[in-house]
N, C-alpha and C. Protein backbone atom coordinates (compact mmCIF):
# COMPACT_ATOMS: atom_id res chain seq x y z
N UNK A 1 -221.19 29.50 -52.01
CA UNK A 1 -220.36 30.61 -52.37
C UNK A 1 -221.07 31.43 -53.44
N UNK A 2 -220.87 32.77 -53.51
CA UNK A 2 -221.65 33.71 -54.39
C UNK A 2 -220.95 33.70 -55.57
N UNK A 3 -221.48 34.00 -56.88
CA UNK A 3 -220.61 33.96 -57.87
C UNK A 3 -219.68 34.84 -58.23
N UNK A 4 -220.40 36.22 -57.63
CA UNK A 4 -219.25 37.64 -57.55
C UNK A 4 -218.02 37.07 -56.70
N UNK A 5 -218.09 36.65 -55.60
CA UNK A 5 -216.79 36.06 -54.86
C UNK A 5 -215.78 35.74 -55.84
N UNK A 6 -216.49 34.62 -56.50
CA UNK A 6 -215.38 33.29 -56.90
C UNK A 6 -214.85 34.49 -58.19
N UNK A 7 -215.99 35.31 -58.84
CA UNK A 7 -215.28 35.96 -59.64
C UNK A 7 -214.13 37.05 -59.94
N UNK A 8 -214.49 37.40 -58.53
CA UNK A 8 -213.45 38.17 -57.25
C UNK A 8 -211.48 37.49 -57.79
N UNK A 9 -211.90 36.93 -57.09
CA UNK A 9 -211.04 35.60 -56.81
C UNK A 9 -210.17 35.40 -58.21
N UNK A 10 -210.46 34.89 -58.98
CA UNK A 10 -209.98 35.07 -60.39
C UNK A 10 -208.62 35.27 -60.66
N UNK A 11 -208.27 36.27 -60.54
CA UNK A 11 -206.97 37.10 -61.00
C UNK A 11 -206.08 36.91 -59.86
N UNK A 12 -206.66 35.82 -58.71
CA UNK A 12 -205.47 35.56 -57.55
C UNK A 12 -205.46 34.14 -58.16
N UNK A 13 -205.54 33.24 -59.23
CA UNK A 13 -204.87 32.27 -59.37
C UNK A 13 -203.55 32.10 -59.18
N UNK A 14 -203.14 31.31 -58.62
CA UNK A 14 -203.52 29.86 -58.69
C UNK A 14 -204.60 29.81 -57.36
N UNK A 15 -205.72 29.17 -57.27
CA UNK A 15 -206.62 29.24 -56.30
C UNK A 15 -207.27 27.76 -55.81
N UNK A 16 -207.34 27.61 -54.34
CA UNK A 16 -208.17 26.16 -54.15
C UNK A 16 -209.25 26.84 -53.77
N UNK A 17 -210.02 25.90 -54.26
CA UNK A 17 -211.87 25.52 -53.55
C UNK A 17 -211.64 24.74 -52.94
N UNK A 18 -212.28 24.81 -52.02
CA UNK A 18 -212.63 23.17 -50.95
C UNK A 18 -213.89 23.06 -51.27
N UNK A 19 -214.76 22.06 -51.51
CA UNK A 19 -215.44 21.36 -51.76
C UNK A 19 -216.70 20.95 -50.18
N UNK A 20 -217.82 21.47 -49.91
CA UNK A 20 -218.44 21.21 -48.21
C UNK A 20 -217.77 19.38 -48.12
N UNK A 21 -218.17 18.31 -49.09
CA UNK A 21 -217.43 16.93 -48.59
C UNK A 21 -216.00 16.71 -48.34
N UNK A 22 -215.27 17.95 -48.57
CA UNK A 22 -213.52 17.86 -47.84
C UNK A 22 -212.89 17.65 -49.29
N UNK A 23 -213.41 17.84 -50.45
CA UNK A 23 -212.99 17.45 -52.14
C UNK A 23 -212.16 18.62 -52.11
N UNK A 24 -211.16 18.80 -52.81
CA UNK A 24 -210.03 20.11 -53.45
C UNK A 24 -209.93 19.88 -54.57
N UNK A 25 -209.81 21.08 -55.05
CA UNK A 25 -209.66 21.38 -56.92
C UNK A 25 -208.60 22.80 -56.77
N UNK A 26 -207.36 22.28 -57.54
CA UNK A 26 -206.70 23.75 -57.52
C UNK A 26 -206.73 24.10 -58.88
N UNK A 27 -207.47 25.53 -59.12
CA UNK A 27 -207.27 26.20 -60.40
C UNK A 27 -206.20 26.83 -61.02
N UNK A 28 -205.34 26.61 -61.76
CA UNK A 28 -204.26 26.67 -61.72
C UNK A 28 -203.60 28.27 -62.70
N UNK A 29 -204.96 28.44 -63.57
CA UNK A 29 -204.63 29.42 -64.19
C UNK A 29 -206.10 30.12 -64.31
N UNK A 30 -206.53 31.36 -64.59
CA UNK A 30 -207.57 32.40 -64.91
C UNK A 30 -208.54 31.73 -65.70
N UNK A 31 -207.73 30.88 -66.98
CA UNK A 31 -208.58 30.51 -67.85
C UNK A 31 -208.81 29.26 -67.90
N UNK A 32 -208.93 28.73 -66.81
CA UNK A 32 -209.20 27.35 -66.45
C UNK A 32 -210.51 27.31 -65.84
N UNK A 33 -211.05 28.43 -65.36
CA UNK A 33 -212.47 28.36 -64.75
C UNK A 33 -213.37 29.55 -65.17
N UNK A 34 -214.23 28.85 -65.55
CA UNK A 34 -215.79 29.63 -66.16
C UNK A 34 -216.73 29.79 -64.84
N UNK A 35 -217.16 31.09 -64.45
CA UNK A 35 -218.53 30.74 -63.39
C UNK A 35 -219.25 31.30 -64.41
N UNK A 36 -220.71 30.96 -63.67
CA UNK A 36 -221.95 30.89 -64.04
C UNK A 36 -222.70 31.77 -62.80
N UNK A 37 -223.90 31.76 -63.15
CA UNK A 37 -224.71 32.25 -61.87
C UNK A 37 -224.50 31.10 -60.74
N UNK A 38 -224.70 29.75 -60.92
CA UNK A 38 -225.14 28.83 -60.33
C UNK A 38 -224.13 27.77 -59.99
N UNK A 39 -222.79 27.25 -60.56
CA UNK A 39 -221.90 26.89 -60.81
C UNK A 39 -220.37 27.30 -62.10
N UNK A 40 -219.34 26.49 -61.63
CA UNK A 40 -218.13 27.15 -62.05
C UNK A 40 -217.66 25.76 -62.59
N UNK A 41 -217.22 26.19 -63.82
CA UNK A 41 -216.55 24.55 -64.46
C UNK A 41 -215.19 24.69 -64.10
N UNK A 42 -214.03 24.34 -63.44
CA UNK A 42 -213.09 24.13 -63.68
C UNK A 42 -212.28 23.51 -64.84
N UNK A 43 -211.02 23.47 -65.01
CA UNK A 43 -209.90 22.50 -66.09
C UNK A 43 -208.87 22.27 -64.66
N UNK A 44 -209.24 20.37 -64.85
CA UNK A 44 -207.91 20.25 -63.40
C UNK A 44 -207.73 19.08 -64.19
N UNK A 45 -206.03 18.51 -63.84
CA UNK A 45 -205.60 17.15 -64.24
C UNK A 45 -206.00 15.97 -63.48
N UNK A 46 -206.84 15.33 -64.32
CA UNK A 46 -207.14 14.16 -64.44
C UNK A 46 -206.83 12.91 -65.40
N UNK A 47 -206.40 11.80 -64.74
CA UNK A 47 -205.62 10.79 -65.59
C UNK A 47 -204.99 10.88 -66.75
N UNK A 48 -203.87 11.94 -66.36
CA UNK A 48 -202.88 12.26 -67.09
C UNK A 48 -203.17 13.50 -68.15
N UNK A 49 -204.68 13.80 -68.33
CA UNK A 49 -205.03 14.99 -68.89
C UNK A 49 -205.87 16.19 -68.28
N UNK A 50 -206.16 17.02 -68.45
CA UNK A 50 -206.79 18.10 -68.26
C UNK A 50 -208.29 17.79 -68.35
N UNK A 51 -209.05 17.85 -67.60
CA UNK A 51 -210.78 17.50 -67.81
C UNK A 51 -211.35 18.69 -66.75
N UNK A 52 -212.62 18.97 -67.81
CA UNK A 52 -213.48 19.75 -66.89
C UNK A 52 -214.32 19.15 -66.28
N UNK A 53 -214.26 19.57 -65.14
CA UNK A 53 -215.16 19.50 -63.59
C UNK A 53 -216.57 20.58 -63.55
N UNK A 54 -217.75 20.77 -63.10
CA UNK A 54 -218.88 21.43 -63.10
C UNK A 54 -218.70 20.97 -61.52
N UNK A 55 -218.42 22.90 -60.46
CA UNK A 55 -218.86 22.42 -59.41
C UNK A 55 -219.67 22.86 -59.10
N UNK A 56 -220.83 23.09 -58.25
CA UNK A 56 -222.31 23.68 -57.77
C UNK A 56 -221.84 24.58 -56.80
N UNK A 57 -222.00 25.76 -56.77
CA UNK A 57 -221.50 26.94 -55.95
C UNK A 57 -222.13 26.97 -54.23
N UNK A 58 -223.29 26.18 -54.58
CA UNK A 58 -223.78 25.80 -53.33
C UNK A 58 -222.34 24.73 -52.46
N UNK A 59 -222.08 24.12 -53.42
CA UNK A 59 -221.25 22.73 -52.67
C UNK A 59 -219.76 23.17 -52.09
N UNK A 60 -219.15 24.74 -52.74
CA UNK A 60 -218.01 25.09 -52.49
C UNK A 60 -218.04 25.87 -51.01
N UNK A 61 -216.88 25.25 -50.17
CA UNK A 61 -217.02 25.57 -48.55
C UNK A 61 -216.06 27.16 -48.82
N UNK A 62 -215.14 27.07 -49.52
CA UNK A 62 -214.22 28.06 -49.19
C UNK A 62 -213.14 27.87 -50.73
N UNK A 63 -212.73 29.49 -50.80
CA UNK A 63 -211.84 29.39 -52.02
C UNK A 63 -210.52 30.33 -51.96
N UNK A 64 -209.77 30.29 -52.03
CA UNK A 64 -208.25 30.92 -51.42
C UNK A 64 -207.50 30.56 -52.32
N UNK A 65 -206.23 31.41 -52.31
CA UNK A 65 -205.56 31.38 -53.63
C UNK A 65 -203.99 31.06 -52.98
N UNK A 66 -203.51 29.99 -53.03
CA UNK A 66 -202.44 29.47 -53.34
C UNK A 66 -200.81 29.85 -53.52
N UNK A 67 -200.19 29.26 -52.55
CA UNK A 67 -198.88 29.72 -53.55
C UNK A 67 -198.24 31.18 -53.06
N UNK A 68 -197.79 31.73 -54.16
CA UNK A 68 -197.16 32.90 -54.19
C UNK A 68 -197.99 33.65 -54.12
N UNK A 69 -199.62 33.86 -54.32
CA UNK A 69 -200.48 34.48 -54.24
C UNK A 69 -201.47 34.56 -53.01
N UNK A 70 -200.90 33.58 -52.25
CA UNK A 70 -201.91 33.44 -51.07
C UNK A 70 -201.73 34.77 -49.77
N UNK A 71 -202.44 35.26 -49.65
CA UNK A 71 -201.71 36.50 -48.71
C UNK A 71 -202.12 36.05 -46.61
């Protein structure tokens, strides 16, 4: 995925990535994910707290936004 995309994308949170191994991460708010040229850190709940994730933009199959926002 290109980084303009995902940056695209942004302001339609809440948003999933799928992951090319079938992995999902839903971003839940704007300021939960940083891109980069090369990768995007997420903030997703993990064992009971919030932890950032680093995913490789190469590895993301597809990213769509969720919810009330999904068109």
């Amino acid at each position: 995925m290109e980084a303009e995309t995902l940056r695209g994308l942004e302001q339609h949170c809440p948003l999933r990535l799928t992951m090319n191994n079938g992995e999902v991460f839903d971003v839940m708010r704007p300021e939960f994910m940083m891109v980069s040229d090369y990768e995007v850190t997420v903030m997703v709940p993990r064992r009971g707290a919030m932890r950032n994730v680093t995913l490789g933009l190469l590895n993301i199959a597809s990213a769509e936004p969720i919810g009330a926002n999904a068109e």
